[in-house]
N, C-alpha and C. Protein backbone atom coordinates (compact mmCIF):
# COMPACT_ATOMS: atom_id res chain seq x y z
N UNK A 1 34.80 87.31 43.99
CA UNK A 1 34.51 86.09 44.27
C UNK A 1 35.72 85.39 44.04
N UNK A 2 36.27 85.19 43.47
CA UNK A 2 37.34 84.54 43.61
C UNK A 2 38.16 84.36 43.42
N UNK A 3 38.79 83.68 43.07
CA UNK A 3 39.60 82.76 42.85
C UNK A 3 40.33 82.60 42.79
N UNK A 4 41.18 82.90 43.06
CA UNK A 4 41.38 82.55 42.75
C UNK A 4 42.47 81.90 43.01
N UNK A 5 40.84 81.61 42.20
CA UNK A 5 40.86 81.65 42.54
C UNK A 5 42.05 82.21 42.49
N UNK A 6 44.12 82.07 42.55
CA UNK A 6 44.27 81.77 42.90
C UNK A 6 44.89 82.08 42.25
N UNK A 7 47.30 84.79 43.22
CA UNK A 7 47.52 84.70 42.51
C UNK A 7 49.62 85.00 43.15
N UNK A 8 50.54 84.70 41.90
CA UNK A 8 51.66 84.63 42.62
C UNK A 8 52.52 85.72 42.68
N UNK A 9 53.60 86.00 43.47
CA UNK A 9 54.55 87.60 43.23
C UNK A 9 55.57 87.19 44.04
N UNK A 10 56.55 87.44 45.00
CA UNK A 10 57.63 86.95 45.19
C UNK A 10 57.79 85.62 46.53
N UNK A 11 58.69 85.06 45.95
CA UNK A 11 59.08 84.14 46.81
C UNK A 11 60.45 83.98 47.06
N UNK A 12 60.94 83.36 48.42
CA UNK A 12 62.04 83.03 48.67
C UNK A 12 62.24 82.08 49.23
N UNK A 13 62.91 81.25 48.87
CA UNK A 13 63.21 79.66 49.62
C UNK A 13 63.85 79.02 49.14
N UNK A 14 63.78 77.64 49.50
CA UNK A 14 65.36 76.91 48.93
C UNK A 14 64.91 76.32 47.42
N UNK A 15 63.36 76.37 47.40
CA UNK A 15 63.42 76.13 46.10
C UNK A 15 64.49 76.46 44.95
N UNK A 16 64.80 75.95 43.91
CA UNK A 16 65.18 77.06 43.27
C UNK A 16 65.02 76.93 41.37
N UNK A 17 64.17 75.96 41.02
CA UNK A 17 63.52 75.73 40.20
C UNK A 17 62.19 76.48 39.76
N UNK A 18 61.77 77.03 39.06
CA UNK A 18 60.58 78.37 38.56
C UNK A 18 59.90 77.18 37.43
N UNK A 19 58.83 77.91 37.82
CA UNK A 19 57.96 77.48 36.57
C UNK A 19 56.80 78.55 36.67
N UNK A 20 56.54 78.79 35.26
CA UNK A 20 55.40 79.73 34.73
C UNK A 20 54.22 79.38 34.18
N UNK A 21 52.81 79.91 34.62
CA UNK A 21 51.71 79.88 34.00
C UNK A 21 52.09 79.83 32.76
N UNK A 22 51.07 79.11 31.66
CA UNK A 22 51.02 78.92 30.13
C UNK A 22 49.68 79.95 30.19
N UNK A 23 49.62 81.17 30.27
CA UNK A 23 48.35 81.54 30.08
C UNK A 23 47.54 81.55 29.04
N UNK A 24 48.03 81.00 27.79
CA UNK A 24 47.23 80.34 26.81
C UNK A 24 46.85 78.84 27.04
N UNK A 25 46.85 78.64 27.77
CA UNK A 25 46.44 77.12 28.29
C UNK A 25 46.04 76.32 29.59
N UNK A 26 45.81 78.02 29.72
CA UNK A 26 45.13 77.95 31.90
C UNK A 26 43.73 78.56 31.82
N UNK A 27 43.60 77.86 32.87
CA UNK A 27 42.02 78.73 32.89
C UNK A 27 42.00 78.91 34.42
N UNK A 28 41.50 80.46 34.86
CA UNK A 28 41.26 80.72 36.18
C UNK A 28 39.77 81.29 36.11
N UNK A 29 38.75 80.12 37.14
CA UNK A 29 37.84 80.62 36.97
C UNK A 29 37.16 80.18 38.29
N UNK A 30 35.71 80.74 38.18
CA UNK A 30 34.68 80.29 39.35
C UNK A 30 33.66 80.31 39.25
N UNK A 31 32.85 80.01 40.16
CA UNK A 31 31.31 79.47 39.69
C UNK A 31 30.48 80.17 40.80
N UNK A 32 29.66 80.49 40.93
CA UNK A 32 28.63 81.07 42.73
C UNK A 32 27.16 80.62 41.73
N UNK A 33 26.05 80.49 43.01
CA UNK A 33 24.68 80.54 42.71
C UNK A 33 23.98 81.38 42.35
N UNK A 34 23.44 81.00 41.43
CA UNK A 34 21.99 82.42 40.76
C UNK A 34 21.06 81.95 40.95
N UNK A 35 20.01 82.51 41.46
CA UNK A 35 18.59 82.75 41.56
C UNK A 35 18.37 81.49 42.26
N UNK A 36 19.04 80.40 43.04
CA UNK A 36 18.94 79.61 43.62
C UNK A 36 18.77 78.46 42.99
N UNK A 37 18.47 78.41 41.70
CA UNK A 37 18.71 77.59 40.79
C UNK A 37 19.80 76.99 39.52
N UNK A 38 20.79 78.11 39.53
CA UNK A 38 22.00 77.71 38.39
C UNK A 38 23.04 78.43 38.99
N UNK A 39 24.07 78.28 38.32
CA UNK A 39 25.37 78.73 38.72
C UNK A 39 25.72 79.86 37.56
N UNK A 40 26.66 80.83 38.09
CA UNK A 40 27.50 81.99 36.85
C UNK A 40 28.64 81.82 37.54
N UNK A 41 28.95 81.23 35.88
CA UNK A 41 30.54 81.29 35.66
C UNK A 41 31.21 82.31 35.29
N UNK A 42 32.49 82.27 35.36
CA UNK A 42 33.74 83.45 35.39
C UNK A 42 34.92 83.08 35.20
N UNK A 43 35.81 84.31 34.45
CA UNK A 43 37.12 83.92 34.44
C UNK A 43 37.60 84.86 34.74
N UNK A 44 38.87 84.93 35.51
CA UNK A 44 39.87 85.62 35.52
C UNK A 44 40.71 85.79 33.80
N UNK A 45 40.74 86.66 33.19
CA UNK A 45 41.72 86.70 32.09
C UNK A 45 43.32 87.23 32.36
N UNK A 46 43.46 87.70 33.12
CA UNK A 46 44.92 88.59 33.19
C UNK A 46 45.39 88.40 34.59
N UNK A 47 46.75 87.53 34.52
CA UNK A 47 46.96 87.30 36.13
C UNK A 47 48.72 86.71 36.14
N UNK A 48 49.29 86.72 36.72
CA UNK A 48 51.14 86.63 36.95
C UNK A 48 50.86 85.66 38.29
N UNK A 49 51.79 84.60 37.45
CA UNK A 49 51.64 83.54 38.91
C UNK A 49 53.09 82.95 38.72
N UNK A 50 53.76 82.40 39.38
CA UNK A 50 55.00 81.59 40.06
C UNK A 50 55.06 80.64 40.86
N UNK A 51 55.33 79.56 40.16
CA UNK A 51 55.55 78.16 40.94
C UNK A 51 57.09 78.20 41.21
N UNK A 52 57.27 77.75 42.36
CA UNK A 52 59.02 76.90 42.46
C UNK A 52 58.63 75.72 43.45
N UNK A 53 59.29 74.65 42.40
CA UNK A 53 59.38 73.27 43.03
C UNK A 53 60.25 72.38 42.10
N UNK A 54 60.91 71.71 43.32
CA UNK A 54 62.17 71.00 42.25
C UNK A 54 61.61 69.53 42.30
N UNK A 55 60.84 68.93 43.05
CA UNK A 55 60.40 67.63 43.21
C UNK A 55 59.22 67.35 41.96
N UNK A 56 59.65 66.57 41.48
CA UNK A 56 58.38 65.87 40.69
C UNK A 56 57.17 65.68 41.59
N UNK A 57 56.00 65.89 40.92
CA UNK A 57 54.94 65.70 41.76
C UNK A 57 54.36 67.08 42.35
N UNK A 58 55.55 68.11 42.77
CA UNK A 58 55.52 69.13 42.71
C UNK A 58 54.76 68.82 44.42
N UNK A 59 55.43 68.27 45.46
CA UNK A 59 55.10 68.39 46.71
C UNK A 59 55.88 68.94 47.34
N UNK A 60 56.82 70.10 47.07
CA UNK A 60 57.67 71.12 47.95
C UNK A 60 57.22 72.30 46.96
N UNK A 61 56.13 72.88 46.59
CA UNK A 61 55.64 73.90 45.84
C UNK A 61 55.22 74.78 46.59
N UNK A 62 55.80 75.79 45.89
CA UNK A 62 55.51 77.35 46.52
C UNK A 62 54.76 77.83 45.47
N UNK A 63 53.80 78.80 45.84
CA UNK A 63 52.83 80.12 44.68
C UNK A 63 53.20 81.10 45.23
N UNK A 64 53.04 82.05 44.40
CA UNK A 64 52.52 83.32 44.83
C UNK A 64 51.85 83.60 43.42
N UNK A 65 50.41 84.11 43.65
CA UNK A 65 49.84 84.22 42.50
C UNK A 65 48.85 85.44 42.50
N UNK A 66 48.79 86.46 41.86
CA UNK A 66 48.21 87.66 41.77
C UNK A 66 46.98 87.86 40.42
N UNK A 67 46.31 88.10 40.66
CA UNK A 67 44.63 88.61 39.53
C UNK A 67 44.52 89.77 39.60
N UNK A 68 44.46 90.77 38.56
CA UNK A 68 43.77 91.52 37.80
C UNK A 68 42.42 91.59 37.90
N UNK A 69 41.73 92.30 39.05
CA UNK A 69 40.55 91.77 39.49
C UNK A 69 39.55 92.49 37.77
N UNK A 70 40.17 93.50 37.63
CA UNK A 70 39.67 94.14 36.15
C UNK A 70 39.20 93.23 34.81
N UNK A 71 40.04 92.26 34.87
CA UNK A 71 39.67 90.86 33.60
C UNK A 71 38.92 90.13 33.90
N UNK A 72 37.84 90.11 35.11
CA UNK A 72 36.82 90.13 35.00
C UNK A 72 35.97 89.20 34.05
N UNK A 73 35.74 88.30 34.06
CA UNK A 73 35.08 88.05 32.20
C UNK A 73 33.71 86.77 33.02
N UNK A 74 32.43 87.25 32.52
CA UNK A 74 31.55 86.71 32.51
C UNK A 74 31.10 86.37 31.62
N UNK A 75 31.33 86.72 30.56
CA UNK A 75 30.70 86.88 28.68
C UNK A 75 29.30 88.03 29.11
N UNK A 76 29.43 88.67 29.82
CA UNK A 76 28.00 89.72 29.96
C UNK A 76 28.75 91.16 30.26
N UNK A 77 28.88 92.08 29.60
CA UNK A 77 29.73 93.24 30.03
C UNK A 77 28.88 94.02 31.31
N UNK A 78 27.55 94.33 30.82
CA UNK A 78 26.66 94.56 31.85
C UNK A 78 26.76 94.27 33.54
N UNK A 79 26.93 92.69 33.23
CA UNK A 79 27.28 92.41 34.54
C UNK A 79 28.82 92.22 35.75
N UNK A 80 29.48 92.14 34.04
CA UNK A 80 31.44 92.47 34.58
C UNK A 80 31.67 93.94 35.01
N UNK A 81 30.88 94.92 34.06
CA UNK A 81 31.11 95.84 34.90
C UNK A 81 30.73 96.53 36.41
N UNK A 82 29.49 95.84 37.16
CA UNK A 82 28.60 95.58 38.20
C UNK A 82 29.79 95.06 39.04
N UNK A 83 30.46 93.68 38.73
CA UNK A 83 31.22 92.85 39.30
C UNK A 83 32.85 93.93 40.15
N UNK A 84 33.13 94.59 38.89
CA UNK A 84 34.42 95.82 39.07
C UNK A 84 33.96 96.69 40.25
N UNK A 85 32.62 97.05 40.25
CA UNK A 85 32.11 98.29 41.26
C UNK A 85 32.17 97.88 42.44
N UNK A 86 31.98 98.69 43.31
CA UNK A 86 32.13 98.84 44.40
C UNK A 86 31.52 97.72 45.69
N UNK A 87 29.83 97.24 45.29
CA UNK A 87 29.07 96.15 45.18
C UNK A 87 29.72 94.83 45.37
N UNK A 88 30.74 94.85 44.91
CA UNK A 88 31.50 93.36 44.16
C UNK A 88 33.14 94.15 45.02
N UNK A 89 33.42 93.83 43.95
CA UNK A 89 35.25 93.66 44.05
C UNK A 89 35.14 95.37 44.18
N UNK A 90 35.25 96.81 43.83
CA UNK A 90 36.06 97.78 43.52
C UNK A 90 37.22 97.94 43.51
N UNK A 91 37.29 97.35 41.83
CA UNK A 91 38.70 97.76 41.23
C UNK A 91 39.54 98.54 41.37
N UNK A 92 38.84 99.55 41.23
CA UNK A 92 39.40 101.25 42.12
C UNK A 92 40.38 101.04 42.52
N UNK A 93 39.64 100.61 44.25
CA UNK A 93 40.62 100.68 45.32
C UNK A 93 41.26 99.57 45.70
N UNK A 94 40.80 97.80 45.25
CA UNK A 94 41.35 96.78 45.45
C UNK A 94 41.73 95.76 44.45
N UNK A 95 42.70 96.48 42.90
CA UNK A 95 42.65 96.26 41.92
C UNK A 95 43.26 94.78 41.66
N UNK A 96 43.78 93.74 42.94
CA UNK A 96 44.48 92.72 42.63
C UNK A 96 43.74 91.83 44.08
N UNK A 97 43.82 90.83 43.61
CA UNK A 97 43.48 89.18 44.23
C UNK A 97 44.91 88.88 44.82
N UNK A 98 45.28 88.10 45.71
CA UNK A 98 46.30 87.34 45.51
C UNK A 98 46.55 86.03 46.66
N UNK A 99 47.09 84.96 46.17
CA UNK A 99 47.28 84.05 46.95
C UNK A 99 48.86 83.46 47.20
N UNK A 100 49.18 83.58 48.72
CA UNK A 100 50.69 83.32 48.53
C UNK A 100 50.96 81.82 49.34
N UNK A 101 51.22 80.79 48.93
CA UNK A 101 51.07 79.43 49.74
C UNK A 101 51.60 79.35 50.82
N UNK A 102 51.19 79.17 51.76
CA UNK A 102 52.16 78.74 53.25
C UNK A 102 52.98 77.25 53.44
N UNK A 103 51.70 76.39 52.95
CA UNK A 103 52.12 74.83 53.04
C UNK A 103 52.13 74.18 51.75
N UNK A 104 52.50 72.99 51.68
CA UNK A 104 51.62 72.07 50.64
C UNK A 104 51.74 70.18 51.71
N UNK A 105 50.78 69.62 51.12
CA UNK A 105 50.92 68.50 52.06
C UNK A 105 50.55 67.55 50.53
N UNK A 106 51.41 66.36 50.53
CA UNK A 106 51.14 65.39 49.43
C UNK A 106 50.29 64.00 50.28
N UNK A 107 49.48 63.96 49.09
CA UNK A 107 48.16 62.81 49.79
C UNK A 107 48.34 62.11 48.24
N UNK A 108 47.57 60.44 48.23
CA UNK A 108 47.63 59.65 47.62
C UNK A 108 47.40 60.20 46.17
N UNK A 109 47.31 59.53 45.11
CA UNK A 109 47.10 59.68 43.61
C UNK A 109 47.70 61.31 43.14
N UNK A 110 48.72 61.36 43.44
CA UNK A 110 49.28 63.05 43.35
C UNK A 110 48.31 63.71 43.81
N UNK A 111 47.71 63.61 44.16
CA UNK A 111 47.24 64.57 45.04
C UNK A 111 47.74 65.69 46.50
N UNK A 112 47.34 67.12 45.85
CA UNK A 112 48.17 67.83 47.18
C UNK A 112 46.79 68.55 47.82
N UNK A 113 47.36 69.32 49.01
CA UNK A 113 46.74 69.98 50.07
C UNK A 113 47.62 71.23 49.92
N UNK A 114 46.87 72.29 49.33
CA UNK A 114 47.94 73.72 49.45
C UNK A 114 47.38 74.81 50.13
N UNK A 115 48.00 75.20 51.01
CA UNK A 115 47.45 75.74 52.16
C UNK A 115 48.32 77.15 52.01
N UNK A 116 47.34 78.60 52.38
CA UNK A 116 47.75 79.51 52.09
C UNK A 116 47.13 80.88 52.38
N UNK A 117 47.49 81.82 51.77
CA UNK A 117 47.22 83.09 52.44
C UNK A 117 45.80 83.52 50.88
N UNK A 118 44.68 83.82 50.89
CA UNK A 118 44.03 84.79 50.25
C UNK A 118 43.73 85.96 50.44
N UNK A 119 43.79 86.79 49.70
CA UNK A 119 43.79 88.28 50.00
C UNK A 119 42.71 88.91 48.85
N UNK A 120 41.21 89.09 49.20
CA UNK A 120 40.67 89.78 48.20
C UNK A 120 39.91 90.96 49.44
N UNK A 121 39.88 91.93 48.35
CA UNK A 121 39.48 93.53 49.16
C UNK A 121 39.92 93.85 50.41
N UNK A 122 41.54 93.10 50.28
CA UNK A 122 42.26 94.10 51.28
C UNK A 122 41.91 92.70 52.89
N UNK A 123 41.04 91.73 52.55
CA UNK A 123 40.78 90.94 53.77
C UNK A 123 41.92 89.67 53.03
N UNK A 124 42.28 88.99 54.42
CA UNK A 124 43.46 88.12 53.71
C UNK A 124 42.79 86.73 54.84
N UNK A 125 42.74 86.04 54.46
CA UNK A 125 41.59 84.73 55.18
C UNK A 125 42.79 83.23 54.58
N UNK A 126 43.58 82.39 55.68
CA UNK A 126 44.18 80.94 55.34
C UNK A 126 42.86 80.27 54.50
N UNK A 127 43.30 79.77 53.44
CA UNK A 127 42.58 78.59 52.61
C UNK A 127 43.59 77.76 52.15
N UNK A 128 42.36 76.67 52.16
CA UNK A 128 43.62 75.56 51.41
C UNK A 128 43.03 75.17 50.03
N UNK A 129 43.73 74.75 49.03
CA UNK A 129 43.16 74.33 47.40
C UNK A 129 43.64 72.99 47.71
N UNK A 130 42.43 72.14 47.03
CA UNK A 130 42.94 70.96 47.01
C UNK A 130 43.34 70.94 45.63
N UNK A 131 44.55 70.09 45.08
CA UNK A 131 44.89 69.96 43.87
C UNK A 131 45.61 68.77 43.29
N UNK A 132 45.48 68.88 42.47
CA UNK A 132 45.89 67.24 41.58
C UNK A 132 46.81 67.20 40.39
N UNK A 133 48.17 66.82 40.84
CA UNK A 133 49.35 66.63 39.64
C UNK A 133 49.21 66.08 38.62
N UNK A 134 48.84 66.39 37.02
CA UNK A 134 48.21 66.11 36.23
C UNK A 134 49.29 65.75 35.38
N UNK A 135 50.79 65.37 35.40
CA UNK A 135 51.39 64.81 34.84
C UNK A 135 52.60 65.58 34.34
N UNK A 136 54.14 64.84 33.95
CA UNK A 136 54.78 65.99 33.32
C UNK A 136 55.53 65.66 31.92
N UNK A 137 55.69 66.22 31.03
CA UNK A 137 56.10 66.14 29.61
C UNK A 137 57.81 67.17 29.88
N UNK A 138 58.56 65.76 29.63
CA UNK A 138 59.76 66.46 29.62
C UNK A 138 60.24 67.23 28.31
N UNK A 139 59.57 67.26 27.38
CA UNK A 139 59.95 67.97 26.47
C UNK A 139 58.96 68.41 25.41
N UNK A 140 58.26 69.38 25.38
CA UNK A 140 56.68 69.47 24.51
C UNK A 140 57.32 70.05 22.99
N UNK A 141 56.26 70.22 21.90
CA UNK A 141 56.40 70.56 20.78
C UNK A 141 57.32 72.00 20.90
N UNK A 142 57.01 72.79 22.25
CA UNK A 142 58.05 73.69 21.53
C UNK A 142 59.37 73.63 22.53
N UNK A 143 59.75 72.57 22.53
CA UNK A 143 61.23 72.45 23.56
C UNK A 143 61.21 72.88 25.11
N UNK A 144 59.79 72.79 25.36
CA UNK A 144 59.36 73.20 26.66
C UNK A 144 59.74 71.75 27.95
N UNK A 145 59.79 71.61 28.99
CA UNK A 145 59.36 70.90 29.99
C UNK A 145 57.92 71.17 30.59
N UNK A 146 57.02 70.47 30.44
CA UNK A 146 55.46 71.40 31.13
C UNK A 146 55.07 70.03 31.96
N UNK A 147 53.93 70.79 32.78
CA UNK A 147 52.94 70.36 33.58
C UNK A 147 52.04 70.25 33.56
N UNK A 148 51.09 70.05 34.50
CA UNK A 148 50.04 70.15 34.77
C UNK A 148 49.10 69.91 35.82
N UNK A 149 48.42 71.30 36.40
CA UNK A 149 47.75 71.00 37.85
C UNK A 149 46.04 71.33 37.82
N UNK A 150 45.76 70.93 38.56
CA UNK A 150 44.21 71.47 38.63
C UNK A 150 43.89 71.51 39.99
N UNK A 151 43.63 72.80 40.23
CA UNK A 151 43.16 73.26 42.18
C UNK A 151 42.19 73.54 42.19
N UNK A 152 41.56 73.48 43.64
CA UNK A 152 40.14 74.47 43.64
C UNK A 152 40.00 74.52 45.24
N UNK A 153 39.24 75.06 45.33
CA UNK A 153 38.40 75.52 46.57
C UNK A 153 37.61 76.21 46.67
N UNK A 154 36.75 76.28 47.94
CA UNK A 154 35.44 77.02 48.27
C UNK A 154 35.40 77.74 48.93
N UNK A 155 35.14 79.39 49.11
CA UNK A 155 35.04 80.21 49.88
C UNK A 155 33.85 80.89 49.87
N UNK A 156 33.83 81.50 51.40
CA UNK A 156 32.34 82.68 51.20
C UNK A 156 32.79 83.85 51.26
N UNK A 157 32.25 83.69 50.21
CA UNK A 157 32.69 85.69 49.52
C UNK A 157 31.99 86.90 50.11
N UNK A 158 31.10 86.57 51.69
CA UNK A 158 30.87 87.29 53.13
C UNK A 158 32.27 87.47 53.36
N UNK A 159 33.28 86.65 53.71
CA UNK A 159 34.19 86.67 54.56
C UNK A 159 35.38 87.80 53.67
N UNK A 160 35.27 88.00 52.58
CA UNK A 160 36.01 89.05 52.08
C UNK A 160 35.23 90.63 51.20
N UNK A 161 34.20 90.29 52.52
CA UNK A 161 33.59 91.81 52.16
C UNK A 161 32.84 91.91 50.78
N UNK A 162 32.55 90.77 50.22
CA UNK A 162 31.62 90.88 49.09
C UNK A 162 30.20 90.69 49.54
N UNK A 163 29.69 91.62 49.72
CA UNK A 163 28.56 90.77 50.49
C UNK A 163 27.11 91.39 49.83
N UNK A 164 26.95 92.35 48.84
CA UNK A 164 25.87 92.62 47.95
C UNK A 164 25.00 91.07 47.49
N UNK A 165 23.93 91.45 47.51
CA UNK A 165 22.88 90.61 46.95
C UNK A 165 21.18 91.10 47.00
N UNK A 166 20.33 91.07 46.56
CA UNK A 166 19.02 91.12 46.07
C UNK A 166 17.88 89.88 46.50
N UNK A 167 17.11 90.52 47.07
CA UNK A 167 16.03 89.48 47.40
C UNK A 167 14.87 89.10 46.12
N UNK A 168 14.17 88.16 46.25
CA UNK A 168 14.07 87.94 44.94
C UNK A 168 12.51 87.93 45.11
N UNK A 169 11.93 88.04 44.13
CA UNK A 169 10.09 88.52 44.23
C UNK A 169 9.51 87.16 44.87
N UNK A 170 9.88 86.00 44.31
CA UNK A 170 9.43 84.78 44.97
C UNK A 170 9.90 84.06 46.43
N UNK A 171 11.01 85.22 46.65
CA UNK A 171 11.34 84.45 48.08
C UNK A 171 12.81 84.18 47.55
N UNK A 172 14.06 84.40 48.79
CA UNK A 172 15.42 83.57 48.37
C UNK A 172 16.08 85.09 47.98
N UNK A 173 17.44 85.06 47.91
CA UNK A 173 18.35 85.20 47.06
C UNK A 173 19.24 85.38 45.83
N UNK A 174 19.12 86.26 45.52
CA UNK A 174 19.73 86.25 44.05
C UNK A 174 20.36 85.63 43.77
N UNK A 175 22.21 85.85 45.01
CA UNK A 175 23.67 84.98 44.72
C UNK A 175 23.81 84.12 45.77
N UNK A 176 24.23 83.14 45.50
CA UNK A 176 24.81 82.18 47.51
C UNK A 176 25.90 83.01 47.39
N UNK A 177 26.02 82.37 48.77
CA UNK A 177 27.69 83.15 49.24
C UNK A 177 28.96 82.44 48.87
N UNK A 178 28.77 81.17 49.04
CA UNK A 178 29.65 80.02 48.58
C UNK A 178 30.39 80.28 47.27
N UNK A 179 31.44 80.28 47.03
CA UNK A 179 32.11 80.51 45.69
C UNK A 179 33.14 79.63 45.34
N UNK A 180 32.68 79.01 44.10
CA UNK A 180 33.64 77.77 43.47
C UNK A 180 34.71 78.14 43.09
N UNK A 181 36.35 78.03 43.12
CA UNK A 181 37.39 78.24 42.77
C UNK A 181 37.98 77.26 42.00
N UNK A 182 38.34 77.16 40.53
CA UNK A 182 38.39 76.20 39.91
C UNK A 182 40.02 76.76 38.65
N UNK A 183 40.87 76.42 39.20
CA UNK A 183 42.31 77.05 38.24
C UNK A 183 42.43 75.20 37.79
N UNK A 184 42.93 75.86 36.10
CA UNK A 184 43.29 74.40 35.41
C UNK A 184 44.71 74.70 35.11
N UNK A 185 45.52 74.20 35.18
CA UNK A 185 47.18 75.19 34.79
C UNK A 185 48.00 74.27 34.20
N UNK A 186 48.36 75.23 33.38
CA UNK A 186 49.29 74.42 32.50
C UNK A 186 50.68 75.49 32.66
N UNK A 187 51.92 74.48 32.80
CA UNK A 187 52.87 75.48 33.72
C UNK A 187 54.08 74.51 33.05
N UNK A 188 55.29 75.76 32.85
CA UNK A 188 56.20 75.69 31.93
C UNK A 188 57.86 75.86 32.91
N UNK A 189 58.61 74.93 32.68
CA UNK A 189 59.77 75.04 33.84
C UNK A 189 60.68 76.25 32.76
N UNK A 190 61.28 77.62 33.58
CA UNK A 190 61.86 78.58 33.05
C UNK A 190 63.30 77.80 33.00
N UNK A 191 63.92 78.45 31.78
CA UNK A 191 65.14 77.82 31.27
C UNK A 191 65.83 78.31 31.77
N UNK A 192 67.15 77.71 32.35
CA UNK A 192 68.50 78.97 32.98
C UNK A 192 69.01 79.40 32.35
């Protein structure tokens, strides 16, 4: 399902400014429907992502961002391991997520439009994350420059071959197809 939504690996361009996930201070996660009545949440735990952008505001930003479809984390092992199989994601054979940006477009209140390549189980489908420049600290407690973004988007997790689900004794659906993509990031400019 997702997300991730959302992961990075090489880039080339005139960027030439890097910045790194704080993965103690990101969260990559997503949300889909249960039983037609609530949502299950998720996180990605283990994932390598890469920003380059030299503009404040971060509206000439490039990703490439890659998931560990294996970290997995529902707080239910039962059902993370269901999620790994074959049913779901198979880790096995399609052990990484990844999203590599094509565009970005800047819209009012920092707000961007990031438009891009997803690739889960081997299907690779253009999406765009909408996302929101959450401010920047030129110098944090530990001599850092950091950021901060928050993206998301919605996909149907039909369109990348996830397509298991259960009919339910009363009528309906176990899962919707619809899947919430929700990355909070906290991102660190690499020192030369």
């Amino acid at each position: 399902m997702v997300v991730v939504l959302v992961c990075l690996c090489s880039i080339v361009n005139a960027q030439t400014t890097k910045w790194k996930v704080d993965a103690l201070h990101s969260k990559v996660g997503f949300s889909v429907e249960h039983m037609m009545v609530s949502e299950t949440e998720g996180t990605f735990d283990k994932y390598e992502a890469t920003l380059l952008s030299d503009v404040k505001g971060f509206s000439d930003l490039k990703v490439d961002f890659t998931i560990e479809v294996a970290s997995i984390n529902t707080r239910n092992e039962r059902r993370d391991k269901h999620l790994r199989a074959n049913d779901f994601f198979d880790v096995e054979k399609y052990p990484t997520i990844t999203f590599k940006s094509t565009s970005v477009k800047k819209e009012e209140d920092n707000n961007l439009l990031i438009t891009g390549d997803l690739t889960i189980r081997n299907v690779t489908k253009e999406v765009t994350f909408s996302g929101k420049y959450k401010g920047l600290i030129e110098k944090d407690a530990f001599g850092l420059t950091r950021a901060g973004l928050v993206i998301k988007t919605t996909i149907n997790r039909q369109d990348y071959g996830v397509v298991y689900n259960k009919n339910l004794e009363i009528g309906g659906l176990a899962l919707g197809n619809d899947v919430d993509i929700l990355c909070k990031l906290s991102i660190t400019k690499e020192k030369n």
